[in-house]
PDB file of N, CA and C in Angstrom:
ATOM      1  N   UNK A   1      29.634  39.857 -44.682  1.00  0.00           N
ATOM      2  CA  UNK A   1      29.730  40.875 -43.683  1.00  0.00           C
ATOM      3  C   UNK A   1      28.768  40.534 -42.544  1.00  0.00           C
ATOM      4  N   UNK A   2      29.156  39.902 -41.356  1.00  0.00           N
ATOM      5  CA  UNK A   2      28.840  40.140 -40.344  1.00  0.00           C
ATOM      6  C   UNK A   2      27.812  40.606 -39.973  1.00  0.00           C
ATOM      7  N   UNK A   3      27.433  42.087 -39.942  1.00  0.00           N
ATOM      8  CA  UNK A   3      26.431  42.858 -39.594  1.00  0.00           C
ATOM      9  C   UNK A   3      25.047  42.972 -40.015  1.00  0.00           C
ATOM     10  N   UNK A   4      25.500  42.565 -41.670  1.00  0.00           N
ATOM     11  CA  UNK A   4      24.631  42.604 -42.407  1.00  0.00           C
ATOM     12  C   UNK A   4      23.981  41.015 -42.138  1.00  0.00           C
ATOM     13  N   UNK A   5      24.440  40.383 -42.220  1.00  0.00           N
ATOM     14  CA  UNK A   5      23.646  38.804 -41.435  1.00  0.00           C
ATOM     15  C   UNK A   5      23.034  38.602 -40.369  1.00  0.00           C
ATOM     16  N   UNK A   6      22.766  39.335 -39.851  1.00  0.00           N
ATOM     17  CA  UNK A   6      22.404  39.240 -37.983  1.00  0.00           C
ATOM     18  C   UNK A   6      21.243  40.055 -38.241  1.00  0.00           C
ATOM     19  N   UNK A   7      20.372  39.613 -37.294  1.00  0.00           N
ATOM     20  CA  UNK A   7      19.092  41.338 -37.082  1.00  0.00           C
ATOM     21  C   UNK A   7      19.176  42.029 -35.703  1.00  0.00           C
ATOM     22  N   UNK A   8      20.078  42.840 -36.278  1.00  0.00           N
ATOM     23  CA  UNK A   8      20.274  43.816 -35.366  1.00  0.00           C
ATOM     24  C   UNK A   8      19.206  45.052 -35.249  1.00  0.00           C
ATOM     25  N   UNK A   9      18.259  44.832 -33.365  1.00  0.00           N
ATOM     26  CA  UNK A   9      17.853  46.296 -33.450  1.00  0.00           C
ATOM     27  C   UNK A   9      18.754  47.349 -32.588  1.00  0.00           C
ATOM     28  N   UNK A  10      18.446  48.286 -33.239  1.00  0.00           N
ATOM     29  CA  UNK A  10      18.722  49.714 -32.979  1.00  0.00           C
ATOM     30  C   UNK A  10      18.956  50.346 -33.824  1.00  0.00           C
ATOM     31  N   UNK A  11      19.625  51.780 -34.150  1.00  0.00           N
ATOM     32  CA  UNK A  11      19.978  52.455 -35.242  1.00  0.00           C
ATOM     33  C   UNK A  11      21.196  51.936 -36.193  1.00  0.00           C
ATOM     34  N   UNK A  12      20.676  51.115 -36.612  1.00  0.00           N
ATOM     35  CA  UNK A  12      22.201  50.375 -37.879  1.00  0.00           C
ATOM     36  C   UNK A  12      21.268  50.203 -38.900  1.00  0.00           C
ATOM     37  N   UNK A  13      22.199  50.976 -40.023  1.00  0.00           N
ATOM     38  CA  UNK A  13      21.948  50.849 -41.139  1.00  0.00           C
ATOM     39  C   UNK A  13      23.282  50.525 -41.770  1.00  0.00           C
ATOM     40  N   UNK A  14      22.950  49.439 -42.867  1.00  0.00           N
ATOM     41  CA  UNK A  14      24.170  48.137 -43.656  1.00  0.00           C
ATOM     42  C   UNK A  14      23.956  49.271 -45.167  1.00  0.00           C
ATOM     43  N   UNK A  15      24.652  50.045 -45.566  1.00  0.00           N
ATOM     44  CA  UNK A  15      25.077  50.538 -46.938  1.00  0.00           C
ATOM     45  C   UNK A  15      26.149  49.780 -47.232  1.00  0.00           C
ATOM     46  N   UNK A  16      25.915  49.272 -48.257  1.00  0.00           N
ATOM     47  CA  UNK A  16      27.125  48.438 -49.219  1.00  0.00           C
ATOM     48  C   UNK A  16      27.316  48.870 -50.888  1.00  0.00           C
ATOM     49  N   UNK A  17      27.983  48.837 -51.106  1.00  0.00           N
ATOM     50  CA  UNK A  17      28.863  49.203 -52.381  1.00  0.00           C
ATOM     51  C   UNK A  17      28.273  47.989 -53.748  1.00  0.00           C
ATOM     52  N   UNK A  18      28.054  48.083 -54.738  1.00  0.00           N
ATOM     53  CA  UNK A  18      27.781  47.321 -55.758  1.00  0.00           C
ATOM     54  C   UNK A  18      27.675  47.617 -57.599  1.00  0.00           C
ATOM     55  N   UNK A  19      27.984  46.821 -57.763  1.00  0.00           N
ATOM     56  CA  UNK A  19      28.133  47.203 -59.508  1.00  0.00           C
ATOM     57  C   UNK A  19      27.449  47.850 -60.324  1.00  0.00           C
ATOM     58  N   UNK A  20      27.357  48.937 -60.965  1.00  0.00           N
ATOM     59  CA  UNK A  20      26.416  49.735 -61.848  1.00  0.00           C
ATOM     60  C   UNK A  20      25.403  48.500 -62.531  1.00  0.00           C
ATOM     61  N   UNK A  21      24.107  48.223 -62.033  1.00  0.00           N
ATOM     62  CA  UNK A  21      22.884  47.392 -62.746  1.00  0.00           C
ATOM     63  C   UNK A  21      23.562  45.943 -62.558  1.00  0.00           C
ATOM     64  N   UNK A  22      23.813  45.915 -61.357  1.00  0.00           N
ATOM     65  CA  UNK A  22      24.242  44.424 -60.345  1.00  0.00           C
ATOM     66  C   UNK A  22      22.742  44.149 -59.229  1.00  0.00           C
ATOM     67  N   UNK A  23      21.965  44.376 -59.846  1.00  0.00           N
ATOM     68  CA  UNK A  23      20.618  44.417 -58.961  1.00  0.00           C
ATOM     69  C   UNK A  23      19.910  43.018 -58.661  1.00  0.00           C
ATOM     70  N   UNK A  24      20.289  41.922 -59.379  1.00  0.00           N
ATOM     71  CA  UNK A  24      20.146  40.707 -58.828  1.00  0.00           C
ATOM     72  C   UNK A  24      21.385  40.074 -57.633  1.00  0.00           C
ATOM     73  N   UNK A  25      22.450  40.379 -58.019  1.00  0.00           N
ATOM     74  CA  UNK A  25      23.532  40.219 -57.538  1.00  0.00           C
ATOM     75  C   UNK A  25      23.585  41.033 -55.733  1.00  0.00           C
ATOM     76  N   UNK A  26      23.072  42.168 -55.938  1.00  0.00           N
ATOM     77  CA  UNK A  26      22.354  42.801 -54.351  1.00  0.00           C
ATOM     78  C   UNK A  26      21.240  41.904 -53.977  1.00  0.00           C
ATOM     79  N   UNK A  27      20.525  41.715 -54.806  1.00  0.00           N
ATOM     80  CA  UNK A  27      18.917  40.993 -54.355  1.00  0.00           C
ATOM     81  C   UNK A  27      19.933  39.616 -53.431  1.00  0.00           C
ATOM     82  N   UNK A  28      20.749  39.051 -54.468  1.00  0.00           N
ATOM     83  CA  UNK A  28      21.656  37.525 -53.500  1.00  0.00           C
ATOM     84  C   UNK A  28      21.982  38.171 -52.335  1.00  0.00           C
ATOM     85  N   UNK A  29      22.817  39.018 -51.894  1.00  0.00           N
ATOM     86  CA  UNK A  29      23.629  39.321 -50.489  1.00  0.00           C
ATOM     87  C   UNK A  29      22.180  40.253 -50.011  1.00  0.00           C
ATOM     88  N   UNK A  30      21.337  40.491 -50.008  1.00  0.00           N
ATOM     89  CA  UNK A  30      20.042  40.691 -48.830  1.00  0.00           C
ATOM     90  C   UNK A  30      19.058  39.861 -48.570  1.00  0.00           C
ATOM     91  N   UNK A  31      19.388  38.980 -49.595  1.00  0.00           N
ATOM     92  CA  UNK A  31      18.193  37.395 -49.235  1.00  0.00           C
ATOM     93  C   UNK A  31      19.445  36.556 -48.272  1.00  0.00           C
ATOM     94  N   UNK A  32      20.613  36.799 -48.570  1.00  0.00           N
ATOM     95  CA  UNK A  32      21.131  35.833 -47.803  1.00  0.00           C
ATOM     96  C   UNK A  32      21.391  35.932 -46.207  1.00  0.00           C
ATOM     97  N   UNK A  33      20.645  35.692 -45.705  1.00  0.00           N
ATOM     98  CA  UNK A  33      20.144  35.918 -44.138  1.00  0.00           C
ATOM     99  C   UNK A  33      19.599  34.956 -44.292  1.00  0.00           C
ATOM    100  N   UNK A  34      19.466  34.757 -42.199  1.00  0.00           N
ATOM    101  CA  UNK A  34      18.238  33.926 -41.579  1.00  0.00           C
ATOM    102  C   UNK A  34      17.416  34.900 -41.755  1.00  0.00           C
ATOM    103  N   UNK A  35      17.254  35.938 -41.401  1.00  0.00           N
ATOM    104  CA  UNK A  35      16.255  36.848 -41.115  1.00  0.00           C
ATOM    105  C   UNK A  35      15.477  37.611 -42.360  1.00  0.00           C
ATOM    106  N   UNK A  36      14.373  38.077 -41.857  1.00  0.00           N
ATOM    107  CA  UNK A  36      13.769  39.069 -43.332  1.00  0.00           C
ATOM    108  C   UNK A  36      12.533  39.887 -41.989  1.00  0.00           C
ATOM    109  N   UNK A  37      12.944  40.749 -41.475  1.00  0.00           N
ATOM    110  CA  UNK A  37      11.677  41.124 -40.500  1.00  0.00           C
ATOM    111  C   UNK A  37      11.773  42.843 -41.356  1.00  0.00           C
ATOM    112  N   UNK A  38      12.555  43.371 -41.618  1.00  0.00           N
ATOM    113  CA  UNK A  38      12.269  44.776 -42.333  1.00  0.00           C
ATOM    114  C   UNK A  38      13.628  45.059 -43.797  1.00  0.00           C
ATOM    115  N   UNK A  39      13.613  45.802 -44.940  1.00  0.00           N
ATOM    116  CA  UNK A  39      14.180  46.144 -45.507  1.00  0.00           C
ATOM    117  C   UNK A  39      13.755  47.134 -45.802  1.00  0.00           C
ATOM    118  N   UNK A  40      14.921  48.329 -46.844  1.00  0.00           N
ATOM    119  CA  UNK A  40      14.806  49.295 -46.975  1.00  0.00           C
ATOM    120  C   UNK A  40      15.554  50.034 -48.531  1.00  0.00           C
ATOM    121  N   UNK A  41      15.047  50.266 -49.663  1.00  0.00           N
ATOM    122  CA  UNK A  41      14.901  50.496 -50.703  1.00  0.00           C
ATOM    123  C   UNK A  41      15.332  52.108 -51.162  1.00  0.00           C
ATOM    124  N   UNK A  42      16.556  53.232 -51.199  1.00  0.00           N
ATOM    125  CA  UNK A  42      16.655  53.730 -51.954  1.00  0.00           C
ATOM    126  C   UNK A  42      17.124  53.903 -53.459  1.00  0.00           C
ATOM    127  N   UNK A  43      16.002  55.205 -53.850  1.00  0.00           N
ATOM    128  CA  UNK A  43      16.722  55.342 -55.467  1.00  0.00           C
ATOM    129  C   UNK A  43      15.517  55.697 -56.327  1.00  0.00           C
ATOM    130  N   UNK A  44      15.845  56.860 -57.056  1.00  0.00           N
ATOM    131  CA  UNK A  44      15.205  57.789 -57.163  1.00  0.00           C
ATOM    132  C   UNK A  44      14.110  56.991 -58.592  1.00  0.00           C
ATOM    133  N   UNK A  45      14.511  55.570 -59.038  1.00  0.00           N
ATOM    134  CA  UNK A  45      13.843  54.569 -60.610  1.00  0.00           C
ATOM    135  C   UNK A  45      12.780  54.085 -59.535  1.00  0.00           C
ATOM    136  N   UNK A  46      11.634  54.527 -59.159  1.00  0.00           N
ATOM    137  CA  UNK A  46      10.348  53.782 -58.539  1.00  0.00           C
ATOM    138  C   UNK A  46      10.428  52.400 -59.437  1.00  0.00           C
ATOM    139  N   UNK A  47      10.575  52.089 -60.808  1.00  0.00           N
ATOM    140  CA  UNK A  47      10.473  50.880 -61.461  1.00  0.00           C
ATOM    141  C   UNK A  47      11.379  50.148 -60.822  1.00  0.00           C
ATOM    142  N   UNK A  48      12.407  50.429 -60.726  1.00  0.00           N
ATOM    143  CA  UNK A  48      13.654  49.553 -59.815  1.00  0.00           C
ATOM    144  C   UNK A  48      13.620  49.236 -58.789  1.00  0.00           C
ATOM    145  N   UNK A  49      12.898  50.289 -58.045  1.00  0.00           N
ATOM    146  CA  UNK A  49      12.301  49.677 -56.364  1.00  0.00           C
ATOM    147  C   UNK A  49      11.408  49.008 -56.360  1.00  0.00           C
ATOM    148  N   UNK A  50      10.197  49.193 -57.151  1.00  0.00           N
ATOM    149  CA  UNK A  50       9.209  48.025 -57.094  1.00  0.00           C
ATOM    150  C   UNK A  50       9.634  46.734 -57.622  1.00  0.00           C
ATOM    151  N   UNK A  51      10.638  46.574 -58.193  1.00  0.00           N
ATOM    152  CA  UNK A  51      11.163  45.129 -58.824  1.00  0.00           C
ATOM    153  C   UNK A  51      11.893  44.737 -57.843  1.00  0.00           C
ATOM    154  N   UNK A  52      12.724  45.703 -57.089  1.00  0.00           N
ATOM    155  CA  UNK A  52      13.350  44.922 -56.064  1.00  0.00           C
ATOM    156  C   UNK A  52      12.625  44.597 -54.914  1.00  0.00           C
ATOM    157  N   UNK A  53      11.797  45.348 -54.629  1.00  0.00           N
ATOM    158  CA  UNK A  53      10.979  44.753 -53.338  1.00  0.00           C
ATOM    159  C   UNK A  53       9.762  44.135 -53.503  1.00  0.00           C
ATOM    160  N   UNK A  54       9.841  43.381 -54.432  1.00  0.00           N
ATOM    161  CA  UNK A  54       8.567  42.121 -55.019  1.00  0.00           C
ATOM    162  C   UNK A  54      10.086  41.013 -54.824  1.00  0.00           C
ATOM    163  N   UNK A  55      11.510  40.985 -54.771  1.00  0.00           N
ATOM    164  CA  UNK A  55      12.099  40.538 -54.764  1.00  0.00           C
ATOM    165  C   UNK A  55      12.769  40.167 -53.292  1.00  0.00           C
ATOM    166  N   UNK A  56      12.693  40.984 -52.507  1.00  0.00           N
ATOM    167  CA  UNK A  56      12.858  40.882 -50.950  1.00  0.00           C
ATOM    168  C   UNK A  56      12.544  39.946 -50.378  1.00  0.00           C
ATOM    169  N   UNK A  57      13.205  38.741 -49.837  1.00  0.00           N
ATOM    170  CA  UNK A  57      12.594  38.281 -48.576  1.00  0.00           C
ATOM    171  C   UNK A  57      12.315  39.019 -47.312  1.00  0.00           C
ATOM    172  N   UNK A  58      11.524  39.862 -47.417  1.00  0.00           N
ATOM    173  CA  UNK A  58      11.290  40.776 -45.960  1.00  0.00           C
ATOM    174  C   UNK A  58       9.841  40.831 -45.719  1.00  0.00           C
ATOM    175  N   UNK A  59       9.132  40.782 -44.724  1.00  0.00           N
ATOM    176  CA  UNK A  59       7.857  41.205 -44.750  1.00  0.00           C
ATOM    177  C   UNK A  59       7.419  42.551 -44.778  1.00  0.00           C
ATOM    178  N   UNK A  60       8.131  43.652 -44.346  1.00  0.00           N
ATOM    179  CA  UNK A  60       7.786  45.030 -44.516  1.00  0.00           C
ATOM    180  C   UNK A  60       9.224  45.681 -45.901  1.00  0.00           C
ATOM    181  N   UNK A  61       9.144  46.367 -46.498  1.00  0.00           N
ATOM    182  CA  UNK A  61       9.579  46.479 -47.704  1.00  0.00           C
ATOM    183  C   UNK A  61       9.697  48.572 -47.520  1.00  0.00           C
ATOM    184  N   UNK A  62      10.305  49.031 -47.257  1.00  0.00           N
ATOM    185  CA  UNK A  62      10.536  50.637 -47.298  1.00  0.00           C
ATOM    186  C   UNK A  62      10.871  50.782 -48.294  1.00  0.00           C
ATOM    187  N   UNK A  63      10.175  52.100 -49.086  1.00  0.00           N
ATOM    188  CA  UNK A  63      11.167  52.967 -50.741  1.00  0.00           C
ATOM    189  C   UNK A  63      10.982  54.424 -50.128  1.00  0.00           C
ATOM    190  N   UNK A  64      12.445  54.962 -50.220  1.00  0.00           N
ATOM    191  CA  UNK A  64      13.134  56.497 -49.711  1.00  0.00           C
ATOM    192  C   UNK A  64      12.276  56.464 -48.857  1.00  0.00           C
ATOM    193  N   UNK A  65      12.385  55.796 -47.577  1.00  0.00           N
ATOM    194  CA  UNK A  65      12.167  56.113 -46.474  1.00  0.00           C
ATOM    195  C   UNK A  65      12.616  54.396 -45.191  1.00  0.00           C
ATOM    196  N   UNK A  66      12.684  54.993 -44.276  1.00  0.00           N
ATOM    197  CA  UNK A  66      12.603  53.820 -43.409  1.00  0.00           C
ATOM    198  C   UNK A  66      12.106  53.616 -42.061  1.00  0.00           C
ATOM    199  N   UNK A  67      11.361  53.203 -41.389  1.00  0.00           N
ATOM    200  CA  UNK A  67      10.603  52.891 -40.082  1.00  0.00           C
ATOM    201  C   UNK A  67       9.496  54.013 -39.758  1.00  0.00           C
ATOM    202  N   UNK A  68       8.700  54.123 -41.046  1.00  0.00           N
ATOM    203  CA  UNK A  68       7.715  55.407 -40.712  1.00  0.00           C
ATOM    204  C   UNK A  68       6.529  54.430 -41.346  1.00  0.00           C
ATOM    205  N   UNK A  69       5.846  54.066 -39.776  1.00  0.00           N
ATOM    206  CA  UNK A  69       4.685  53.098 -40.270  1.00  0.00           C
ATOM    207  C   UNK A  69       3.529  53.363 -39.198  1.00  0.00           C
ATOM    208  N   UNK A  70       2.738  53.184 -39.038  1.00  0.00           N
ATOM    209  CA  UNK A  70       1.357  53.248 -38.003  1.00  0.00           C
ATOM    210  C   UNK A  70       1.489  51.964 -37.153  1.00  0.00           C
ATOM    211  N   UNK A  71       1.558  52.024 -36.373  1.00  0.00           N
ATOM    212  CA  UNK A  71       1.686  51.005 -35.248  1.00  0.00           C
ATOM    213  C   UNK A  71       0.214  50.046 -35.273  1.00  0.00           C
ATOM    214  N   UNK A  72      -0.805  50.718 -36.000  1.00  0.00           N
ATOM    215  CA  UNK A  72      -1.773  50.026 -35.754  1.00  0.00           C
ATOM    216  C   UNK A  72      -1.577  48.948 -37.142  1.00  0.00           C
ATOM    217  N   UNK A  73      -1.055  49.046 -38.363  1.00  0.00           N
ATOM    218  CA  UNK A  73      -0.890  48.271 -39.090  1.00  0.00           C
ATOM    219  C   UNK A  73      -0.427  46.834 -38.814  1.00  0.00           C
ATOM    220  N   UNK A  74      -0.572  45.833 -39.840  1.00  0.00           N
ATOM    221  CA  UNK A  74      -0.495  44.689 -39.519  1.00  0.00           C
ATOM    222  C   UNK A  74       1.301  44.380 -39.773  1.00  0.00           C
ATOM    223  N   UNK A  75       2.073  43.221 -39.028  1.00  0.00           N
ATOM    224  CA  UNK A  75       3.119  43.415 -39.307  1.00  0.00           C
ATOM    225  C   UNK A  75       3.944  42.092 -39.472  1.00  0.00           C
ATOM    226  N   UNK A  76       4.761  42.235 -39.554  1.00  0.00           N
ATOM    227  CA  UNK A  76       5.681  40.605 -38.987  1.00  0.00           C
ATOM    228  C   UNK A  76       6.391  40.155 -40.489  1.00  0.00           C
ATOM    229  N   UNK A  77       7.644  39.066 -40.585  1.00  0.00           N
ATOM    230  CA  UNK A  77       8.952  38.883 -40.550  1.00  0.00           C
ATOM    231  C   UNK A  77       8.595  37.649 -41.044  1.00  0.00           C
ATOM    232  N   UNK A  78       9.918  37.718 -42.071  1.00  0.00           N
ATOM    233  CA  UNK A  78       9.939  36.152 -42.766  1.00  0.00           C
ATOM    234  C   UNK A  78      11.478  35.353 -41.998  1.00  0.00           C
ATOM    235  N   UNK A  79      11.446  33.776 -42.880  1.00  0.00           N
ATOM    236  CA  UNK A  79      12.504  33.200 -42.078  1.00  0.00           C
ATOM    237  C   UNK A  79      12.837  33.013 -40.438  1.00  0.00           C
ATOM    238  N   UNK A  80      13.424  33.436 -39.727  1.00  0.00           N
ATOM    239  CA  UNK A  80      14.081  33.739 -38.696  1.00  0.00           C
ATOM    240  C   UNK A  80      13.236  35.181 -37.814  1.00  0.00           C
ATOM    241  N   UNK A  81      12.403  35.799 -38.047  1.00  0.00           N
ATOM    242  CA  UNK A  81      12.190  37.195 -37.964  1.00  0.00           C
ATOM    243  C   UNK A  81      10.866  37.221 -37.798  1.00  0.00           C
ATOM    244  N   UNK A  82      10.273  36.284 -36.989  1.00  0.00           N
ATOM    245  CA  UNK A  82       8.911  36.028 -36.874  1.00  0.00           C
ATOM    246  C   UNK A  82       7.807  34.964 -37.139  1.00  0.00           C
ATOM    247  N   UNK A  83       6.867  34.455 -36.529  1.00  0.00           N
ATOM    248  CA  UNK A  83       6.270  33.287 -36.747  1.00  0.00           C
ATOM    249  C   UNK A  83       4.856  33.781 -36.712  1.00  0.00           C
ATOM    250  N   UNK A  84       5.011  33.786 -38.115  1.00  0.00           N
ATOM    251  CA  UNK A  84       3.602  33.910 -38.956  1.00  0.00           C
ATOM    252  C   UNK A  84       3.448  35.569 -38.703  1.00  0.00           C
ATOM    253  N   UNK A  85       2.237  36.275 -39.314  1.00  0.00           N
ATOM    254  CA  UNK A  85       2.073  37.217 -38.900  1.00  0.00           C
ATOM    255  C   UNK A  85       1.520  37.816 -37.962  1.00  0.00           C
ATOM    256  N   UNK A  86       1.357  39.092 -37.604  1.00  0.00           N
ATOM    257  CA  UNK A  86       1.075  39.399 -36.118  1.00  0.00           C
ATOM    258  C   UNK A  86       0.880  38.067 -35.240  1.00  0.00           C
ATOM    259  N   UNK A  87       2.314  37.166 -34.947  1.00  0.00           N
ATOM    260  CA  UNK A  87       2.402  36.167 -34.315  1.00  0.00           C
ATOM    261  C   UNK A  87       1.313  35.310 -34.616  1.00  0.00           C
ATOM    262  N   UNK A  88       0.295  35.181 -35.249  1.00  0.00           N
ATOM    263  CA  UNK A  88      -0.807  34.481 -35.692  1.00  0.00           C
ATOM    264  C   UNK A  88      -0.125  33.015 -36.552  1.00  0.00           C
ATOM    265  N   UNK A  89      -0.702  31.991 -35.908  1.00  0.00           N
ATOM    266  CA  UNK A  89      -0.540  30.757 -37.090  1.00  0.00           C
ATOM    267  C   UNK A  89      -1.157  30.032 -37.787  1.00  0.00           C
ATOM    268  N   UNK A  90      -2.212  30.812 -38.248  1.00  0.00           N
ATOM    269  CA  UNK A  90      -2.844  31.137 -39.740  1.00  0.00           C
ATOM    270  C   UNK A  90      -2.099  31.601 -41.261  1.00  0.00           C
ATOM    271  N   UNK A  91      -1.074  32.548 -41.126  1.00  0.00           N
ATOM    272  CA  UNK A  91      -0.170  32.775 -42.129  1.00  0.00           C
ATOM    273  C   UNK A  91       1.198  32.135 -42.142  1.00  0.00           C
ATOM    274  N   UNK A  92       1.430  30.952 -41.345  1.00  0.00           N
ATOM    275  CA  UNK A  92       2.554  30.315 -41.353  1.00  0.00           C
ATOM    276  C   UNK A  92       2.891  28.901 -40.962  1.00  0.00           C
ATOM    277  N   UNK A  93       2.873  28.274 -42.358  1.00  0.00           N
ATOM    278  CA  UNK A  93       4.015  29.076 -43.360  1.00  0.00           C
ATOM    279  C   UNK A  93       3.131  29.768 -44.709  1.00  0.00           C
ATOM    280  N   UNK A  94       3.213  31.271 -44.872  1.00  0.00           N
ATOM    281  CA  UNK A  94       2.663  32.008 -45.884  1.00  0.00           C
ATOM    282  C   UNK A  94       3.290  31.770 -47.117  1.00  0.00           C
ATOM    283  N   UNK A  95       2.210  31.946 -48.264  1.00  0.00           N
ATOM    284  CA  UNK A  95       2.212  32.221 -49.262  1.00  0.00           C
ATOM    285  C   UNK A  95       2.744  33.624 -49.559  1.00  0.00           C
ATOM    286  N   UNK A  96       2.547  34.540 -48.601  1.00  0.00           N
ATOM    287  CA  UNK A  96       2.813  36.065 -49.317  1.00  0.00           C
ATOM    288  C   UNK A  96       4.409  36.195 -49.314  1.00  0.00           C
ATOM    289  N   UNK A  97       4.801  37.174 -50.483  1.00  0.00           N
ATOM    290  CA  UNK A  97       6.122  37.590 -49.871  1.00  0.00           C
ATOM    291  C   UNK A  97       6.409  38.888 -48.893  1.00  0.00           C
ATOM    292  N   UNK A  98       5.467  39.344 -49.007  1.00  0.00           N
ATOM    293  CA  UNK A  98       5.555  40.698 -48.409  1.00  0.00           C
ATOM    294  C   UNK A  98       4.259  40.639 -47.283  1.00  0.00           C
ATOM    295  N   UNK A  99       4.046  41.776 -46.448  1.00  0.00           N
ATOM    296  CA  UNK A  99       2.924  41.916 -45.667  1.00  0.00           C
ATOM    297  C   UNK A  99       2.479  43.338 -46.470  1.00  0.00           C
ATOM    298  N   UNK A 100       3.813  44.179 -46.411  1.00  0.00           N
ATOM    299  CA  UNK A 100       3.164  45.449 -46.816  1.00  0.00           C
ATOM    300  C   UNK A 100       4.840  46.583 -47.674  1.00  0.00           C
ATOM    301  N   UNK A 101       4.372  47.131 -48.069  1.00  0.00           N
ATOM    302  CA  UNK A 101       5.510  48.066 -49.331  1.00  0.00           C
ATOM    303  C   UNK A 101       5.217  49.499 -48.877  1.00  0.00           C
ATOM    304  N   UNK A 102       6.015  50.050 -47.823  1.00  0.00           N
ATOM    305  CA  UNK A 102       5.498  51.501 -47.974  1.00  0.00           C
ATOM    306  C   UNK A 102       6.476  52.524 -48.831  1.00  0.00           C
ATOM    307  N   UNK A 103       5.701  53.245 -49.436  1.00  0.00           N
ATOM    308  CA  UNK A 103       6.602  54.028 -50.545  1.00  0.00           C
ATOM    309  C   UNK A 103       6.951  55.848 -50.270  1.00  0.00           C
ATOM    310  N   UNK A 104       7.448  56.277 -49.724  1.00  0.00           N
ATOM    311  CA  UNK A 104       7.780  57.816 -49.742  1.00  0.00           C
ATOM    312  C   UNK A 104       8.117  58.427 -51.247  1.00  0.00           C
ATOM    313  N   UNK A 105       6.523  58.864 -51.459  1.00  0.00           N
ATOM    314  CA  UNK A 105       6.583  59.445 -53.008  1.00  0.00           C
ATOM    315  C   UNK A 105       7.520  60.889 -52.932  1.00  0.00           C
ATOM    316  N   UNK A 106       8.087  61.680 -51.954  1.00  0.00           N
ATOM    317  CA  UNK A 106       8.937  62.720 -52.269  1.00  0.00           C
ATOM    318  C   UNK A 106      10.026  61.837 -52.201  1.00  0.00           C
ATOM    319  N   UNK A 107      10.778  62.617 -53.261  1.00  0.00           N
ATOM    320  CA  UNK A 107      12.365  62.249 -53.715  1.00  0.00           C
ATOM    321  C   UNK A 107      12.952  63.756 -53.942  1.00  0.00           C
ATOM    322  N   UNK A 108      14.218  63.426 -53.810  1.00  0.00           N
ATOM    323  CA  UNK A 108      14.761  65.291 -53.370  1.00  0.00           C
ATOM    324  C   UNK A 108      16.056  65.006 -53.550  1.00  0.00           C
TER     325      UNK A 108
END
């Protein structure tokens, strides 16, 4: 899918359809991008989100929530989606997979 391959900004969000406990099989079609600059994690198993987003190629990682971050935080994008962090080339090419995991502990 198209859309889902590209990094598109503005308001697009990619919901896709997948097999009851096909959670590696999702992990393949969201690693498969050039890009990894943000992802976004619902579902109410916190164990399942933290396994999947230790699994993300993304540098910022959302659970039940998405683009609610402090501007002053540190930031930046794997692959295609940024060079190194806060443009710095000291972290690139990084070791980390992530920069940062923010988690929205209400679920409703």
């Amino acid at each position: 899918m198209y859309i889902a391959q590209e990094e598109s900004f503005g308001p697009v969000m990619v919901i896709s359809k997948f097999k009851n406990g096909d959670v590696d099989g999702v992990l393949r079609r969201a690693n498969a991008t050039e890009y990894g600059l943000a992802s976004g994690v619902f579902t109410k198993d916190i164990n399942k989100a933290l396994y999947i987003s230790e699994k993300l190629e993304a540098g910022t990682v959302f659970i039940n929530t998405y683009n609610k971050t402090d501007v002053a935080a540190p930031f930046g994008g794997f692959k295609l989606s940024g060079f190194g962090k806060d443009l710095g080339k000291l972290l690139s090419p990084s070791p980390i997979s992530h920069l940062r995991v923010l988690i929205n502990e209400k679920t409703t």
